[in-house]
N, C-alpha and C. Protein backbone atom coordinates (compact mmCIF):
# COMPACT_ATOMS: atom_id res chain seq x y z
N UNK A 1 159.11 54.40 204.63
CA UNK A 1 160.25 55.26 204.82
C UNK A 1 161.38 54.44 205.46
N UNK A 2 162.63 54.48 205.21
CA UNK A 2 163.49 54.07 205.77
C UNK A 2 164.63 54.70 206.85
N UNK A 3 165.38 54.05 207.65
CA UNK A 3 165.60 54.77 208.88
C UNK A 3 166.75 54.08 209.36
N UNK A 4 167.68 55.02 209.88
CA UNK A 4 168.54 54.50 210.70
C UNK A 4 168.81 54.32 211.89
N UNK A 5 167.89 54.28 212.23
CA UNK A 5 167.43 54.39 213.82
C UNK A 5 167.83 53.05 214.34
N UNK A 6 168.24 51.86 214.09
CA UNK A 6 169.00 51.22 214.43
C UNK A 6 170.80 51.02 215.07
N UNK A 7 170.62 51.76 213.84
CA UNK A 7 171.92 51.79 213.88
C UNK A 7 172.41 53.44 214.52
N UNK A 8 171.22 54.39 214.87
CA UNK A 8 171.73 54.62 215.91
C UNK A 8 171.85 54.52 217.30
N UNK A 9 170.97 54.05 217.74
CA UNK A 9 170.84 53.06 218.39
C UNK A 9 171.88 52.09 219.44
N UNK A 10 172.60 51.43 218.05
CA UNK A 10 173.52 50.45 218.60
C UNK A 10 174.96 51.90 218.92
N UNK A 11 174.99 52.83 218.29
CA UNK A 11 175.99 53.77 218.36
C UNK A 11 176.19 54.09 219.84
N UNK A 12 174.84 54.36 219.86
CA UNK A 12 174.65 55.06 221.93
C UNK A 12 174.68 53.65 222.45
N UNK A 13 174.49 52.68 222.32
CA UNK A 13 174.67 51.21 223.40
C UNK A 13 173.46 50.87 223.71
N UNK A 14 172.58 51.29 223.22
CA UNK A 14 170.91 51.01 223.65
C UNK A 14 170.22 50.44 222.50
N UNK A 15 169.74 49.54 224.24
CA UNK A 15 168.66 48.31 223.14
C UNK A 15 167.46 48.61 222.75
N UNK A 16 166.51 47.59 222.30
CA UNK A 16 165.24 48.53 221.84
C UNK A 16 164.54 48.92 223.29
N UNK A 17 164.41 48.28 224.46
CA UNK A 17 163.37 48.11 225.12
C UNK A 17 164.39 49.58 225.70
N UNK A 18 165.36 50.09 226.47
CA UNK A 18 165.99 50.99 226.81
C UNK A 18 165.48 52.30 226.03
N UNK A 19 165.40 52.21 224.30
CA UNK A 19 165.34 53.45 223.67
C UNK A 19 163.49 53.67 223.78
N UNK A 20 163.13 52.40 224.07
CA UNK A 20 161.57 52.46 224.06
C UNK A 20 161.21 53.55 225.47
N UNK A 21 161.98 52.78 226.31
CA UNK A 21 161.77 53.76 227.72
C UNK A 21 162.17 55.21 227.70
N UNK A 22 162.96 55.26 226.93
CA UNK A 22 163.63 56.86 227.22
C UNK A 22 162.68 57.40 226.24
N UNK A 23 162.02 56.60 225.46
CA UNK A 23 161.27 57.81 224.56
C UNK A 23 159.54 57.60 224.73
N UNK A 24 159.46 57.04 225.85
CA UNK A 24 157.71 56.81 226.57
C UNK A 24 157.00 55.79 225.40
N UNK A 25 157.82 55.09 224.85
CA UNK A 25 156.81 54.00 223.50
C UNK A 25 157.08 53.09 223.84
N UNK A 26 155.88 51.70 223.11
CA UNK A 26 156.95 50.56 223.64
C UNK A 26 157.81 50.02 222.77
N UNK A 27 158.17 48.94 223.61
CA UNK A 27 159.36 48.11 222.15
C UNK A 27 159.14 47.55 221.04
N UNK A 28 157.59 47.38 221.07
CA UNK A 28 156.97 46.55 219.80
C UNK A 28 157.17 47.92 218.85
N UNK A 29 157.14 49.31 219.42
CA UNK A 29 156.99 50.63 218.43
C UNK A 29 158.21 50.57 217.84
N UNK A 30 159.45 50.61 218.44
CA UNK A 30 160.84 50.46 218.28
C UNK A 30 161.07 49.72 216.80
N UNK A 31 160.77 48.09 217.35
CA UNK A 31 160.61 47.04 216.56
C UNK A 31 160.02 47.72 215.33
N UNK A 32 159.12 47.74 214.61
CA UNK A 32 157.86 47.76 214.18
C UNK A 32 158.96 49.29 212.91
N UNK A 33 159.60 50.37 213.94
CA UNK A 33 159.89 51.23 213.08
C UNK A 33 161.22 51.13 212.52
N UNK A 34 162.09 50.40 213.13
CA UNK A 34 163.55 49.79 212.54
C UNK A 34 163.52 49.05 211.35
N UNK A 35 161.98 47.91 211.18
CA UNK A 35 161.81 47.49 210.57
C UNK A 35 161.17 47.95 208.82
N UNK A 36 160.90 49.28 209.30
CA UNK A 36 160.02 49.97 208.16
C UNK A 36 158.69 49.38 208.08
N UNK A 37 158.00 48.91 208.81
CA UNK A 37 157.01 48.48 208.81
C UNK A 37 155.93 49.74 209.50
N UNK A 38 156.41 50.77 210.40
CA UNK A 38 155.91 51.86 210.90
C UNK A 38 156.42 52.97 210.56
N UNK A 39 155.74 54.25 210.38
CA UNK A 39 156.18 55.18 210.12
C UNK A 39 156.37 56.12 211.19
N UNK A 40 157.27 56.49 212.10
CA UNK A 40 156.06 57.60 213.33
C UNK A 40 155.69 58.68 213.14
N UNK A 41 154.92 59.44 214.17
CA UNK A 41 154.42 60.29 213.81
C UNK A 41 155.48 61.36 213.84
N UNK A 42 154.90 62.72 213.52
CA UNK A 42 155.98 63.39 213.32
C UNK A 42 156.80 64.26 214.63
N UNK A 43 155.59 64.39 215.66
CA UNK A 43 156.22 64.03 216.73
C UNK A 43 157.28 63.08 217.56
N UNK A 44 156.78 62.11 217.24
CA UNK A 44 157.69 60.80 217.78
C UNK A 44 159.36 61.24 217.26
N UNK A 45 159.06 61.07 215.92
CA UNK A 45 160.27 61.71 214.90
C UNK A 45 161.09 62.69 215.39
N UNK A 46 160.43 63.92 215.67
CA UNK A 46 161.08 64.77 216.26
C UNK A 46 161.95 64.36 217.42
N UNK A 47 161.16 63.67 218.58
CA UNK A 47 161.68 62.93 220.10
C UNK A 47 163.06 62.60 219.15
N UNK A 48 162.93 61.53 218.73
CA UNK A 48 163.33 60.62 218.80
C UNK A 48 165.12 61.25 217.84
N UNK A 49 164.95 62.35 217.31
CA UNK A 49 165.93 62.82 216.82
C UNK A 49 166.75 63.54 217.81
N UNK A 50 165.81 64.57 218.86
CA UNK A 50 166.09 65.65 219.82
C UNK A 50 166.75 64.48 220.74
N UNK A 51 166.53 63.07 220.89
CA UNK A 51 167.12 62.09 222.12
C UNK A 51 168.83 61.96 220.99
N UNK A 52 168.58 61.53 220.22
CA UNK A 52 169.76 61.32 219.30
C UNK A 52 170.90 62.53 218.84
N UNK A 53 169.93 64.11 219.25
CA UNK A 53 170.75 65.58 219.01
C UNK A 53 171.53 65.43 217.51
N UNK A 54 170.24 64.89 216.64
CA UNK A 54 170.66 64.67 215.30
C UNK A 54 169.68 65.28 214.56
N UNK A 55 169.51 65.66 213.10
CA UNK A 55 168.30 66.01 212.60
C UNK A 55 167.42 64.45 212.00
N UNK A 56 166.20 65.27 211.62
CA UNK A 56 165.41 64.00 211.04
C UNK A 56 165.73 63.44 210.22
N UNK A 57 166.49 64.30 209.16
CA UNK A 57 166.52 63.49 208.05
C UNK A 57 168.01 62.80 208.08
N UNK A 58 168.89 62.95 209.05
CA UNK A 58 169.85 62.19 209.33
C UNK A 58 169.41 60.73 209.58
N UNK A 59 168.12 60.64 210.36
CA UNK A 59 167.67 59.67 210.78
C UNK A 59 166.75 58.72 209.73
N UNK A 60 165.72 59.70 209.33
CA UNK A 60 164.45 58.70 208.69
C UNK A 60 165.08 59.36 206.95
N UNK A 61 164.68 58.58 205.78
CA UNK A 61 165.08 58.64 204.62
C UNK A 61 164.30 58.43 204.17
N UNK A 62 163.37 59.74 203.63
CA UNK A 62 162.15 59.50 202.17
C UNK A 62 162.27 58.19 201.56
N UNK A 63 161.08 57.80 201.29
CA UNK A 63 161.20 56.83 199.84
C UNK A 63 161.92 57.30 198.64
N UNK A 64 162.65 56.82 198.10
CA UNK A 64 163.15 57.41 196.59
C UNK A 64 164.21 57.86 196.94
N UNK A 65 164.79 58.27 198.22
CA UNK A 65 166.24 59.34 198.53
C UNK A 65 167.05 58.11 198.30
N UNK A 66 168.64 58.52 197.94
CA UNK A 66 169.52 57.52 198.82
C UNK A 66 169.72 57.26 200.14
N UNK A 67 170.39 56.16 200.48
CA UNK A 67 170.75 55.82 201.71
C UNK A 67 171.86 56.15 202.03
């Protein structure tokens, strides 16, 4: 799945290890999901949107959707 979670990220001024803390994961999780190499769970997902006050799919992007 792909994600913009980088780039929102850099929007708010926070680095990985900062967004790792505010969202109780570590930075290798951060890492790992910017990269598309992780998917999170759908919890995490949720956090991690409710920290951003964005929806999910603003954030993470099905396989097959556009970007």
């Amino acid at each position: 799945m792909k994600n913009r979670l980088k780039v929102y990220r850099a929007m708010h001024d926070l680095t990985q290890e900062d967004l790792a803390e505010r969202l109780g994961v570590t930075r290798q999780t951060i890492i790992a999901i910017e990269k598309g190499k992780y998917d999170p769970s759908l919890s995490l997902a949720f956090k991690i949107a409710r920290f951003f006050k964005s929806k999910i799919e603003d954030i993470f992007i099905p396989d097959g959707e556009e970007t």
